[in-house]
N, C-alpha and C. Protein backbone atom coordinates (compact mmCIF):
# COMPACT_ATOMS: atom_id res chain seq x y z
N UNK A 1 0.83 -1.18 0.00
CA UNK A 1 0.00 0.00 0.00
C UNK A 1 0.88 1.25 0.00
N UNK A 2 0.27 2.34 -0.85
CA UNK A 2 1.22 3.52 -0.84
C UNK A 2 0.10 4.55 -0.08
N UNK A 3 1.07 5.47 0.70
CA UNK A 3 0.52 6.73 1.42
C UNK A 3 0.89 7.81 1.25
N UNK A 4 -0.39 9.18 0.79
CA UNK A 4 0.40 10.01 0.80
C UNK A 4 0.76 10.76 2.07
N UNK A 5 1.31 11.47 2.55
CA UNK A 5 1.42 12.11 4.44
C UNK A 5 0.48 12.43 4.94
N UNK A 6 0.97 14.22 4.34
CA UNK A 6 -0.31 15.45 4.95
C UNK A 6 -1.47 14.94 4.38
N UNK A 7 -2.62 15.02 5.33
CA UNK A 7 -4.11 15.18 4.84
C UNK A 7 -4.17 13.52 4.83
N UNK A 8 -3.28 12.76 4.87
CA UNK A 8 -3.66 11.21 4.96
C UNK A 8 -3.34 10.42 6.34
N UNK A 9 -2.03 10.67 6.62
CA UNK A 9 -1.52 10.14 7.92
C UNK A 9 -1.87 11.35 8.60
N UNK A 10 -1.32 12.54 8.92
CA UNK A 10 -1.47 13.48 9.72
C UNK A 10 -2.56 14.52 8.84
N UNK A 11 -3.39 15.43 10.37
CA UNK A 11 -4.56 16.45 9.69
C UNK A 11 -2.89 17.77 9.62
N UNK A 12 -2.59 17.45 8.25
CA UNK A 12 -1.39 18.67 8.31
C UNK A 12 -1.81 19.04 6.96
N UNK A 13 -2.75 18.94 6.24
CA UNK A 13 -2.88 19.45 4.91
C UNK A 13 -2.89 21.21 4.57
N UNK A 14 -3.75 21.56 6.07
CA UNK A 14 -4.33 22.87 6.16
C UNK A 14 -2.82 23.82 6.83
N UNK A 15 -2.36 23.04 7.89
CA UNK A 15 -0.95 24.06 8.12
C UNK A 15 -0.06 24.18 6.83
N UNK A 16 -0.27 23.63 5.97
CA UNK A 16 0.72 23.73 4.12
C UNK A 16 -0.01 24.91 3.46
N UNK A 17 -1.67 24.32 3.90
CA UNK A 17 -2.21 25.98 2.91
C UNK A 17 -1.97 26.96 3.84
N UNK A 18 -1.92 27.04 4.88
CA UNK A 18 -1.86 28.36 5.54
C UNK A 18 -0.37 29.03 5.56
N UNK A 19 0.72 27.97 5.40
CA UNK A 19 1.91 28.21 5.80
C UNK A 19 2.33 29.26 4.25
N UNK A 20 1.55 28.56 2.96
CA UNK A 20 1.90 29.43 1.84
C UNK A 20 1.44 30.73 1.73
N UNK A 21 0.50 30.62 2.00
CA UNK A 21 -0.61 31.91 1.94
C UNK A 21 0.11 32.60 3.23
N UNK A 22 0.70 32.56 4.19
CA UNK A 22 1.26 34.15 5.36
C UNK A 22 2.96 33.69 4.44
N UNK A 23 3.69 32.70 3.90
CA UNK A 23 4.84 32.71 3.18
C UNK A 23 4.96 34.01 2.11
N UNK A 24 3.89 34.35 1.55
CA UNK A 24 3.49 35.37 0.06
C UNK A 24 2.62 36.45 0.73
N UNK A 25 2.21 36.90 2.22
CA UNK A 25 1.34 37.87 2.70
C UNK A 25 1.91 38.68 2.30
N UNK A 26 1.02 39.89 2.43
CA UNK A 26 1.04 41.26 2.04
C UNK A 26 1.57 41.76 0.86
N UNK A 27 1.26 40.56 -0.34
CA UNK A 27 1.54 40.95 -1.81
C UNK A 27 0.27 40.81 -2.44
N UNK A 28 -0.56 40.77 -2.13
CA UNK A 28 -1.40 40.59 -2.83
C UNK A 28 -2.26 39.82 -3.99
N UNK A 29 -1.24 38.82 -3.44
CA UNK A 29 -1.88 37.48 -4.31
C UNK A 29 -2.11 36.25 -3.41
N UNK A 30 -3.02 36.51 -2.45
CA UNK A 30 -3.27 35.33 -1.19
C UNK A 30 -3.84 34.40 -2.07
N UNK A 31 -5.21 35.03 -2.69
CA UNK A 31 -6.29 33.82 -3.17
C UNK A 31 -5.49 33.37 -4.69
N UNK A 32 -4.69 33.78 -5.22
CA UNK A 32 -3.86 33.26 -6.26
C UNK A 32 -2.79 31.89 -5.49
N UNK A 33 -2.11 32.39 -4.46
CA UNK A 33 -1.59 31.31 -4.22
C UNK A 33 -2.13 30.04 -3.90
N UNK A 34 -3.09 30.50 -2.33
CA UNK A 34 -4.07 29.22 -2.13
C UNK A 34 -4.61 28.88 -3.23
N UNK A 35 -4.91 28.92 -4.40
CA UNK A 35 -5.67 28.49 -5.37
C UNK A 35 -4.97 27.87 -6.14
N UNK A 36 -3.48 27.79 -6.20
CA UNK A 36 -2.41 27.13 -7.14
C UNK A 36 -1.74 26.02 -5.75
N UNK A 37 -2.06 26.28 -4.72
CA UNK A 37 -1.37 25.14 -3.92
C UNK A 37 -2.27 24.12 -3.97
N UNK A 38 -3.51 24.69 -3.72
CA UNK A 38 -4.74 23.28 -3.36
C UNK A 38 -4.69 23.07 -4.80
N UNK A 39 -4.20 23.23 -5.94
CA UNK A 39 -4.61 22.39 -7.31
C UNK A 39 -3.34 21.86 -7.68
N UNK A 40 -2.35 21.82 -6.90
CA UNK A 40 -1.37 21.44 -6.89
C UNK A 40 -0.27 20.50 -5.53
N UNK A 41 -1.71 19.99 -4.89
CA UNK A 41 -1.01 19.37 -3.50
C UNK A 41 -0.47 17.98 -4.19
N UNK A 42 0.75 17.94 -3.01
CA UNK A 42 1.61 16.76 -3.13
C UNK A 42 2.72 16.85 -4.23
N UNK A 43 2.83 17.77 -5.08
CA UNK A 43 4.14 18.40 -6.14
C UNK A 43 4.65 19.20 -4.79
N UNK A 44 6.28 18.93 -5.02
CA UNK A 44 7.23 20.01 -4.42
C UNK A 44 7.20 21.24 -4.15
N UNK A 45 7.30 21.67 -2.64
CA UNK A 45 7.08 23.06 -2.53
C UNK A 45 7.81 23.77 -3.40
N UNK A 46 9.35 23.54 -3.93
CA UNK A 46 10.16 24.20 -4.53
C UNK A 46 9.16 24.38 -6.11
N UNK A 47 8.68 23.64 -6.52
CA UNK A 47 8.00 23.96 -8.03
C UNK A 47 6.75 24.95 -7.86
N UNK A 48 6.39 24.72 -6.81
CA UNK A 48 5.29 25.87 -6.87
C UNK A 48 6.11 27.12 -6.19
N UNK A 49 7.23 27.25 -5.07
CA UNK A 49 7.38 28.32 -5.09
C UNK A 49 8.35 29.21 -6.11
N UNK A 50 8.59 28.08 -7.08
CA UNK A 50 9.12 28.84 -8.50
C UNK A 50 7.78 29.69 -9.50
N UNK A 51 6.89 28.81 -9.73
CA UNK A 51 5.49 29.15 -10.13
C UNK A 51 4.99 30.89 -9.95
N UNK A 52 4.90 30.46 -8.21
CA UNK A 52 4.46 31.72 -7.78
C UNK A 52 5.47 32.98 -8.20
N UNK A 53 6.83 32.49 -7.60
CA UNK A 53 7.81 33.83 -7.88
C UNK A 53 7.53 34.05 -9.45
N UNK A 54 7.41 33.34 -10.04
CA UNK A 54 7.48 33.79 -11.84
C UNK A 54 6.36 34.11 -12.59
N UNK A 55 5.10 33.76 -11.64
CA UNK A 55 4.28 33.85 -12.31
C UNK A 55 3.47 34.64 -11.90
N UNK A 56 3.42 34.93 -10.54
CA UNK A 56 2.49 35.58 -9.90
C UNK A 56 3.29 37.10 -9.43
N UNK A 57 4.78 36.93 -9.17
CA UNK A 57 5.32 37.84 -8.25
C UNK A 57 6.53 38.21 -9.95
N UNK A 58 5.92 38.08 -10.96
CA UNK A 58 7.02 37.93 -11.88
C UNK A 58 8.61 38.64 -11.99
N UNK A 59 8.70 37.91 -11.15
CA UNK A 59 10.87 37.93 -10.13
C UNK A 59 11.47 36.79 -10.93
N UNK A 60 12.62 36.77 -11.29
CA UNK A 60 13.51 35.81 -11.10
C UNK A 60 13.85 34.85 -9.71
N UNK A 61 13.45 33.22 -10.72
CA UNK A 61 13.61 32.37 -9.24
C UNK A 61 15.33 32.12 -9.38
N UNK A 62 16.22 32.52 -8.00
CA UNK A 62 17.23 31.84 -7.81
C UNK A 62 17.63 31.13 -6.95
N UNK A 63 18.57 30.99 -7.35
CA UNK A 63 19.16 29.29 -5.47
C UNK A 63 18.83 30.59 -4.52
N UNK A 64 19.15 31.20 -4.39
CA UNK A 64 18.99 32.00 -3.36
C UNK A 64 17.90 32.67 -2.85
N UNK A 65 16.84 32.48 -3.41
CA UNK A 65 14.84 32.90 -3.60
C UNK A 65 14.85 31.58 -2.85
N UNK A 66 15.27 30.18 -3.84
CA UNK A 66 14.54 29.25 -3.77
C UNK A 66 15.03 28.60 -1.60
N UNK A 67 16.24 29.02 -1.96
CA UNK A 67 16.94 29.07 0.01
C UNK A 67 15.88 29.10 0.86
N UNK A 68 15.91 30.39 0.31
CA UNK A 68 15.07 31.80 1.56
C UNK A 68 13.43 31.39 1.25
N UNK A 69 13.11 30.87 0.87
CA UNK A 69 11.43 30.46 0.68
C UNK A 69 11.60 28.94 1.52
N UNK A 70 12.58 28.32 1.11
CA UNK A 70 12.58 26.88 1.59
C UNK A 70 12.58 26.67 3.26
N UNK A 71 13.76 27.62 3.43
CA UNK A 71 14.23 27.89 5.09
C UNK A 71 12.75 28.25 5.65
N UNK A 72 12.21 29.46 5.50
CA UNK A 72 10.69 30.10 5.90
C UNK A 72 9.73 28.67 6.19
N UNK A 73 9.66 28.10 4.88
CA UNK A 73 8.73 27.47 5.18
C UNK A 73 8.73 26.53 5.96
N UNK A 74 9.58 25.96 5.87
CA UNK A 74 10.12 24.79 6.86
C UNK A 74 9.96 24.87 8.18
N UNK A 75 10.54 26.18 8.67
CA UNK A 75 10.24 27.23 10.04
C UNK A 75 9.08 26.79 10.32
N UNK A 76 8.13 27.57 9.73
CA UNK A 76 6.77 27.84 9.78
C UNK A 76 5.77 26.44 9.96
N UNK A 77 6.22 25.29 8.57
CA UNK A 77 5.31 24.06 9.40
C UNK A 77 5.68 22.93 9.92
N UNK A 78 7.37 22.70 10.33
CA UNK A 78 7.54 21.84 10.85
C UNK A 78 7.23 20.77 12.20
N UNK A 79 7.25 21.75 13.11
CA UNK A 79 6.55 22.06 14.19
C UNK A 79 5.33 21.54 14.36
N UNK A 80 4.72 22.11 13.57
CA UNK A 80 3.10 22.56 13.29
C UNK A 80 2.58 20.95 13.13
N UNK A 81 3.23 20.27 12.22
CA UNK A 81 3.17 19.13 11.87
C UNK A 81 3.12 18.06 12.56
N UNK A 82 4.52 17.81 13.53
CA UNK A 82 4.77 17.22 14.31
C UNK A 82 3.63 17.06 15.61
N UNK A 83 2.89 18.05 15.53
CA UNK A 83 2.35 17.96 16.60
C UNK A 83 0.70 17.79 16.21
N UNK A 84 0.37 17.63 15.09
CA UNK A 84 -0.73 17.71 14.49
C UNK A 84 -1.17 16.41 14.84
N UNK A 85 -2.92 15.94 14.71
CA UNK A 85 -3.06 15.15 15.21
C UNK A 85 -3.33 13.99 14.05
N UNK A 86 -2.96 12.83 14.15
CA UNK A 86 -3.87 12.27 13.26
C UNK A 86 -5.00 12.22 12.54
N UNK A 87 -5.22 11.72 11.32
CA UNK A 87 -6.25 11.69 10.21
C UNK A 87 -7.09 10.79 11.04
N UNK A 88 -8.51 11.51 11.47
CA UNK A 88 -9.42 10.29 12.20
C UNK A 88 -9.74 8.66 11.69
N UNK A 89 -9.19 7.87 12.67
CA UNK A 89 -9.58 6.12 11.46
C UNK A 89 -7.82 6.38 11.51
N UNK A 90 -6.57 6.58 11.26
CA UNK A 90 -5.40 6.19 10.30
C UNK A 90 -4.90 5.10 11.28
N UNK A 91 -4.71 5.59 12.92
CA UNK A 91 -3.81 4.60 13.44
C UNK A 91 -4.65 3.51 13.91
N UNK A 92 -5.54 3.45 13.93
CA UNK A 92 -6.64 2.04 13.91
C UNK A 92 -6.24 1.41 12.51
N UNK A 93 -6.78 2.02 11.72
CA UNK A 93 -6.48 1.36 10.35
C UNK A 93 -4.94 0.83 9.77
N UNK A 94 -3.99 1.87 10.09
CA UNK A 94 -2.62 0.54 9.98
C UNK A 94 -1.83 -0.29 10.63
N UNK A 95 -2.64 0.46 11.89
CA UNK A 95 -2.28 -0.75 12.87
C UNK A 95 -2.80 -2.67 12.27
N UNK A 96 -4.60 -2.36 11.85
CA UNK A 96 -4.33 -3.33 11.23
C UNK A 96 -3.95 -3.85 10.56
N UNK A 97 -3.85 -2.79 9.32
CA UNK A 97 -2.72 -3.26 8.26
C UNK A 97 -1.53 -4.07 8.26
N UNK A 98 -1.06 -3.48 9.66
CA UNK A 98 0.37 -3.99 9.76
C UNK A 98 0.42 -5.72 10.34
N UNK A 99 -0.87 -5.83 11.07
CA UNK A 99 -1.15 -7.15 11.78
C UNK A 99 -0.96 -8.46 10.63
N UNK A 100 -1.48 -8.36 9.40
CA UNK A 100 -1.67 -8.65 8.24
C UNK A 100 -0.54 -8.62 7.20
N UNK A 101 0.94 -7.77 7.98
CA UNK A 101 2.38 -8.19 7.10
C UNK A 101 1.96 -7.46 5.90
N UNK A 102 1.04 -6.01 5.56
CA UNK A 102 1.34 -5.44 4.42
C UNK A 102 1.98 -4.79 3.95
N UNK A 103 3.08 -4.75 3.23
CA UNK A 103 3.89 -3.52 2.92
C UNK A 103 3.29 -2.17 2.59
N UNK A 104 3.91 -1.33 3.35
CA UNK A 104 2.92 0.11 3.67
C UNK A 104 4.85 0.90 3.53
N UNK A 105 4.08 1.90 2.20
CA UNK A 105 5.11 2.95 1.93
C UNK A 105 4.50 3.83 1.94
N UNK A 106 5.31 4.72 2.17
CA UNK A 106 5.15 6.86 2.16
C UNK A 106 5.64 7.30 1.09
N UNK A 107 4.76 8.18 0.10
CA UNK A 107 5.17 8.85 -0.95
C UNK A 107 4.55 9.87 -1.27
N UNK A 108 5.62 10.75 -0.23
CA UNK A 108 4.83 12.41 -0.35
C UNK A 108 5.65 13.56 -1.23
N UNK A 109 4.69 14.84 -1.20
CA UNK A 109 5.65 15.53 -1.65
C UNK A 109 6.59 16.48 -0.94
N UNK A 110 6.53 16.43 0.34
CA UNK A 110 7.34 16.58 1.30
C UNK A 110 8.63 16.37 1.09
N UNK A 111 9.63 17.16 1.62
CA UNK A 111 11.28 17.07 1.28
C UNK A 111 11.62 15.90 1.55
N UNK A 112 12.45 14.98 1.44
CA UNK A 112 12.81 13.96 2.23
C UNK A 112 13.21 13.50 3.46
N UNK A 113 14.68 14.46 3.21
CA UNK A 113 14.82 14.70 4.64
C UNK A 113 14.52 15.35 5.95
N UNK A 114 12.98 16.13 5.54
CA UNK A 114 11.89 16.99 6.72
C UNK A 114 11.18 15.61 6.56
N UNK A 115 10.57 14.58 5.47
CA UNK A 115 9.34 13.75 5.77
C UNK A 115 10.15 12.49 6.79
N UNK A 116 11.81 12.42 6.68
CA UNK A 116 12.03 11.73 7.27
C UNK A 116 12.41 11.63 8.91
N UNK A 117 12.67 13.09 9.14
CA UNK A 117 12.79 13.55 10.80
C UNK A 117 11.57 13.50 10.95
N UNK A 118 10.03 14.17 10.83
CA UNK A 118 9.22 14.20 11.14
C UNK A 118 8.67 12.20 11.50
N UNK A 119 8.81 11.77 10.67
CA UNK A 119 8.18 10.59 10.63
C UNK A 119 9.24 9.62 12.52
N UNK A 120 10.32 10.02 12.55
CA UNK A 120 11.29 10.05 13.48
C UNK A 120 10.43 10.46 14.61
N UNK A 121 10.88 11.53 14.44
CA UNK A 121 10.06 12.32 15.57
C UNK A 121 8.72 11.92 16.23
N UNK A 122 7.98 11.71 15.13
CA UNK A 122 6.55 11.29 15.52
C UNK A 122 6.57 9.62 15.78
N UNK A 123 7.37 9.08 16.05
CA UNK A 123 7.80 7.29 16.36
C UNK A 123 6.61 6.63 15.38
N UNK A 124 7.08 6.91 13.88
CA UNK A 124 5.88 6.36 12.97
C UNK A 124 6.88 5.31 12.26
N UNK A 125 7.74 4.89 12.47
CA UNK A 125 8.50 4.55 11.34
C UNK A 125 8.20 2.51 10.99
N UNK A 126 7.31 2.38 12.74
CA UNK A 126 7.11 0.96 12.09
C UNK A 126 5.74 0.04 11.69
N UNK A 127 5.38 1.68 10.95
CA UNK A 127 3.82 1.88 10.44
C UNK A 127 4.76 1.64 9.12
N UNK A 128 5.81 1.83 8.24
CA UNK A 128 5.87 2.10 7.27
C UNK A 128 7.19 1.46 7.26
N UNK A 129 6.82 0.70 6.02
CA UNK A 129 8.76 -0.12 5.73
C UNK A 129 9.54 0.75 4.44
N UNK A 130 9.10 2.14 3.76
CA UNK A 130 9.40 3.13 3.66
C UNK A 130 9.11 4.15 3.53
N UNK A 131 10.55 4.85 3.18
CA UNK A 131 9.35 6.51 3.67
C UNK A 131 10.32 7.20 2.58
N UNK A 132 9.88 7.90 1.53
CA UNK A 132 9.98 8.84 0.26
C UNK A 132 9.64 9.98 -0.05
N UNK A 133 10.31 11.21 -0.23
CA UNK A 133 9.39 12.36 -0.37
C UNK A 133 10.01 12.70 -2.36
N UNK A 134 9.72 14.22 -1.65
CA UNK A 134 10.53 14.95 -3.11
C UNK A 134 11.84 14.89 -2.94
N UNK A 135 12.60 15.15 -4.37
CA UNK A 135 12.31 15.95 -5.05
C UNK A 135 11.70 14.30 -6.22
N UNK A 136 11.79 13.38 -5.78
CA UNK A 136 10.84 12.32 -6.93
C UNK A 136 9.68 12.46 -6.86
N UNK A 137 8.91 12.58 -8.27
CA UNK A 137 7.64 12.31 -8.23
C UNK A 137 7.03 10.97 -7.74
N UNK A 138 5.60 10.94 -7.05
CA UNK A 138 5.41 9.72 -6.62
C UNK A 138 5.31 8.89 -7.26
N UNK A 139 4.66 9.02 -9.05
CA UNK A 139 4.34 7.53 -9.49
C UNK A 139 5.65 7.14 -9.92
N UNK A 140 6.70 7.78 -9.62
CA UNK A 140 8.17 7.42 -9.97
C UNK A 140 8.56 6.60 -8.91
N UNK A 141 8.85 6.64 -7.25
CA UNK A 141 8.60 6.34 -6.25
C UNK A 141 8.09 4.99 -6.02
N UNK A 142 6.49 5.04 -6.58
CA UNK A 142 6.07 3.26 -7.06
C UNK A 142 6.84 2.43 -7.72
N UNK A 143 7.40 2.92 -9.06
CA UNK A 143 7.75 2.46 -9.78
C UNK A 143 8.99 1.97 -9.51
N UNK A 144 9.62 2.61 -8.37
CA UNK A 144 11.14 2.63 -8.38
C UNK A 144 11.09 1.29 -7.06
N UNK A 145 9.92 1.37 -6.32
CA UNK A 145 9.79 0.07 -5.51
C UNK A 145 9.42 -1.23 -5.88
N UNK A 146 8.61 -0.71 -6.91
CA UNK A 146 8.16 -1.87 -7.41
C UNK A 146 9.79 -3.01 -8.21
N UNK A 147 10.23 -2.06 -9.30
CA UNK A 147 11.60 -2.70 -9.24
C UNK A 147 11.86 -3.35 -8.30
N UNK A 148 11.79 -3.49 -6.46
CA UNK A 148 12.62 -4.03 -5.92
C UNK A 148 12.01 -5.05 -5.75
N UNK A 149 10.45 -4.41 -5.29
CA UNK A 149 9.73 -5.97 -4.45
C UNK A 149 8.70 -6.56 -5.81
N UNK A 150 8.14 -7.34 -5.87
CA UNK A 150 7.38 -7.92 -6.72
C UNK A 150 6.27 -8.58 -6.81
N UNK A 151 5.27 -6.48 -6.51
CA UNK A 151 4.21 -6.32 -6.40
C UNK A 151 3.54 -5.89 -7.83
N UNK A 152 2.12 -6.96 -7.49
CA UNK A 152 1.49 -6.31 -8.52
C UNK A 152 0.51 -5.79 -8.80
N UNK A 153 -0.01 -4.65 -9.68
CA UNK A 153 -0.42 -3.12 -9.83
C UNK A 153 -2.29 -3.65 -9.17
N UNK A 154 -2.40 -4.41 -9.89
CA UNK A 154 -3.65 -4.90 -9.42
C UNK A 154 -3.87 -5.12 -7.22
N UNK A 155 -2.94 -5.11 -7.12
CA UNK A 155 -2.96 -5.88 -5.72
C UNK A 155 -2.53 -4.43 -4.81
N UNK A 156 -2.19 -3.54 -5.60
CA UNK A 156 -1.60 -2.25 -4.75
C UNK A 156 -2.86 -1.25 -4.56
N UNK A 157 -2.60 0.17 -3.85
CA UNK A 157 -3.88 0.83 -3.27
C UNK A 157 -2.69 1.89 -2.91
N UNK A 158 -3.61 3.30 -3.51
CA UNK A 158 -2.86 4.25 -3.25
C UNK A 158 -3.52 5.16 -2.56
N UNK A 159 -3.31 5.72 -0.98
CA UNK A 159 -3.99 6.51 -0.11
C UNK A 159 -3.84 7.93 -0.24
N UNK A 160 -4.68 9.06 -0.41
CA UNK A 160 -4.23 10.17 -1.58
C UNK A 160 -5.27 11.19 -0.94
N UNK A 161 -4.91 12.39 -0.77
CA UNK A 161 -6.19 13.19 -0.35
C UNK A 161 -6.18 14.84 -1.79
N UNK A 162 -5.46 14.59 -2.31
CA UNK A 162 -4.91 15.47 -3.32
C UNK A 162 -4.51 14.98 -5.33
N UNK A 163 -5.39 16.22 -6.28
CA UNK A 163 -5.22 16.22 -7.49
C UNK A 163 -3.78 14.93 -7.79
N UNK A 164 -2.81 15.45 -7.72
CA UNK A 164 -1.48 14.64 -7.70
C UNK A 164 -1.25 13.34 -7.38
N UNK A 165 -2.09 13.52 -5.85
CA UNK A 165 -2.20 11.38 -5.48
C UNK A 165 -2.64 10.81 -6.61
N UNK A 166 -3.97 11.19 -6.91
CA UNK A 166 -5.24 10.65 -7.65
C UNK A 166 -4.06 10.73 -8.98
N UNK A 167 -3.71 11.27 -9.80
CA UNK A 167 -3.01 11.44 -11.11
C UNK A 167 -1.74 10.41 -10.98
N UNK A 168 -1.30 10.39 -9.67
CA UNK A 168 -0.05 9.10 -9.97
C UNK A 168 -0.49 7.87 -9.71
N UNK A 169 -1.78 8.01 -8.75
CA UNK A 169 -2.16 6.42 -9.04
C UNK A 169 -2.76 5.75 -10.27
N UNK A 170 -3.18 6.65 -11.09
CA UNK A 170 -3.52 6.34 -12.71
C UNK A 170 -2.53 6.63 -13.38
N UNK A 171 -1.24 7.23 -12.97
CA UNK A 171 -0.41 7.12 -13.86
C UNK A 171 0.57 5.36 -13.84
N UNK A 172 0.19 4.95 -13.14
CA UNK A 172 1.12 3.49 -12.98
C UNK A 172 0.16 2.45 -12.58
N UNK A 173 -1.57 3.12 -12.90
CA UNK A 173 -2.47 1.83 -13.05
C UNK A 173 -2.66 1.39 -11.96
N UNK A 174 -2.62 1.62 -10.43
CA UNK A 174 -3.05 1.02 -9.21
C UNK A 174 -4.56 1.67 -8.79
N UNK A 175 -5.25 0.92 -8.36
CA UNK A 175 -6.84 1.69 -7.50
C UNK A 175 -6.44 2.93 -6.22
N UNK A 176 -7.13 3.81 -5.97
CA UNK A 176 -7.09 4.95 -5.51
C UNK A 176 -8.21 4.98 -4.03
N UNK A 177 -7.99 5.78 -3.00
CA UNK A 177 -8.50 5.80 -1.99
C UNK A 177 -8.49 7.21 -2.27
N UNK A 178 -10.02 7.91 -2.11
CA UNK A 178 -9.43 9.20 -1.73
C UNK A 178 -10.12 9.67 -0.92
N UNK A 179 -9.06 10.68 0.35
CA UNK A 179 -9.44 11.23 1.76
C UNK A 179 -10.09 12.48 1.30
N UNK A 180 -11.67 12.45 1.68
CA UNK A 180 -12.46 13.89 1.31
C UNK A 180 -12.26 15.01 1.62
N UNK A 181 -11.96 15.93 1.47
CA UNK A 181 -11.92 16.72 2.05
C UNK A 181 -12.86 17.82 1.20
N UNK A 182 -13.57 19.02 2.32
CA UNK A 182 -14.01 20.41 1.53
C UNK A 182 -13.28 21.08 0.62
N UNK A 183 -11.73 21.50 0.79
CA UNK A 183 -10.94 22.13 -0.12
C UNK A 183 -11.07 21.46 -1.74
N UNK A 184 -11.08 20.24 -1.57
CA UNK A 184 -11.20 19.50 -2.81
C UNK A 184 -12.37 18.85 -3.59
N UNK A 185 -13.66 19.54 -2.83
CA UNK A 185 -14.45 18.35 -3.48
C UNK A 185 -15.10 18.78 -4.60
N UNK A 186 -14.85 19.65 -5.59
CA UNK A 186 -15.20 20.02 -6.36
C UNK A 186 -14.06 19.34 -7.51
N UNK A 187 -13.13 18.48 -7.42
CA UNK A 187 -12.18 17.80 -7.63
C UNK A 187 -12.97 16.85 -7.78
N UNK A 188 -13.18 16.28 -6.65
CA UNK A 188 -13.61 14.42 -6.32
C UNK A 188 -15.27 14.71 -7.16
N UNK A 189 -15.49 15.77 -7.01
CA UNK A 189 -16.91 15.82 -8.09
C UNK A 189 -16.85 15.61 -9.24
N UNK A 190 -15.57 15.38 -9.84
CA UNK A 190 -15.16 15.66 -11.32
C UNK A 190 -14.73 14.28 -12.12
N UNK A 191 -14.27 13.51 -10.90
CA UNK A 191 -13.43 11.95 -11.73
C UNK A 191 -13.92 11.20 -10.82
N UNK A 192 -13.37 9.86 -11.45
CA UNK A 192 -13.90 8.72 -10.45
C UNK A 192 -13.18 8.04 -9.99
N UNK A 193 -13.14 7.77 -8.64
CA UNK A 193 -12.02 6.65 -8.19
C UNK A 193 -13.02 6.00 -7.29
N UNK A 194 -12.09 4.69 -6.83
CA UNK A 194 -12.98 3.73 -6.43
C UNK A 194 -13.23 3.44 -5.06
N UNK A 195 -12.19 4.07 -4.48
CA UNK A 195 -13.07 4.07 -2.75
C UNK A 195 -12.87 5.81 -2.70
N UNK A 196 -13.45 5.67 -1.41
CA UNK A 196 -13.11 7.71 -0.58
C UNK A 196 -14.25 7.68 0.28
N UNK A 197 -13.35 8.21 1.28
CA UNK A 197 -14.71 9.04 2.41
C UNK A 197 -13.35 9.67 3.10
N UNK A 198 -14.65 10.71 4.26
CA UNK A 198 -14.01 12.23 4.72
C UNK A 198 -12.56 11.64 6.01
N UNK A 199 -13.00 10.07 6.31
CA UNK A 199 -12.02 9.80 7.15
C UNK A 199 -11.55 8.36 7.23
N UNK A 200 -11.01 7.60 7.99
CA UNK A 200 -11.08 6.10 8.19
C UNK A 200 -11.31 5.52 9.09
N UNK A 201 -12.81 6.47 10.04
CA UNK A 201 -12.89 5.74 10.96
C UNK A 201 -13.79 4.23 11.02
N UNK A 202 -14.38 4.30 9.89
CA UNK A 202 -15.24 3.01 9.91
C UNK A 202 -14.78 2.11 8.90
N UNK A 203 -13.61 2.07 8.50
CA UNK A 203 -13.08 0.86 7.63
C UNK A 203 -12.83 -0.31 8.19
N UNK A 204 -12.69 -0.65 9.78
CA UNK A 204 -12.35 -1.99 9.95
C UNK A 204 -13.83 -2.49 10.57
């Protein structure tokens, strides 16, 4: 089984929109940004905060923009994260998972080495036999596991609360779970996948 983090394991979806939107305050493009992050969750903060600088704030992005945006943000939701509470239903639900010997990976778009202290930090690590962020895309991520172990597409399930989950689990052909949320459901109104509800508390 693949997972994506925020908005699936942890309720951290909303400290990402908020953290962008006061990251870009007092320029005047709040509802531009929130509106390019939520249609763009689970891609690298670094690609959208190139986006924004070029597109919205039209600046030159450099290592040194891309630094000073990275450092900020990091500041701002690391913390935030760590202490956030679980997705209602998750640790019931892989707890059983795990009873059952399923291989359960993380494939967010989270940095690596922030998805991998956090996951540390939060003593999650033997919920998950790995853990993957950016700068790889996720259906790359599948693909790059799948090489190792020898799983097949039919038998896999991708846990996703975001445009991006949903698009890499049809990009490499596995069934889709998707976590409801309000920000998105004008999304989940639009395509079809084959399970979803707002939480996991009644799956077992």
């Amino acid at each position: 089984m693949f997972f994506d983090f925020d908005g699936v394991v942890l309720e951290s979806g909303d400290i990402k929109t908020e953290a962008f939107i006061e990251l870009f305050a007092g320029l005047g493009i709040d509802e531009e940004v929130k509106e390019h992050h939520l249609s763009n969750q689970g891609i690298s903060r670094y690609e959208k905060f190139q986006w924004i600088t070029e597109n919205l704030l039209k600046r030159k992005y450099t290592e040194e923009v891309k630094e000073k945006l990275g450092d900020r943000f990091a500041s701002l939701v690391k913390q935030k994260v760590i202490a956030a509470p679980f997705v209602k239903g998750f640790s019931e639900m892989i707890e059983h998972i795990r009873k059952h010997d399923i291989y359960c990976v993380v494939a967010s778009g989270t940095p690596q080495s922030e998805l991998v202290s956090i996951v540390n930090e939060r003593r999650l690590n033997a919920w998950f036999d790995e853990v993957h962020g950016s700068p790889r895309k996720k259906d790359e991520i599948v693909k790059e596991v799948w090489e190792r172990k020898p799983f097949s597409p039919e038998k896999c399930l991708f846990f996703g609360d975001a445009s991006t989950d949903f698009e890499a689990a049809q990009n490499v052909n596995i069934d889709f779970f998707a976590r409801l949320t309000d920000d998105m459901s004008a999304y989940w109104s639009q395509v079809f996948y084959k399970y979803g509800q707002s939480d996991f508390s009644d799956l077992l």
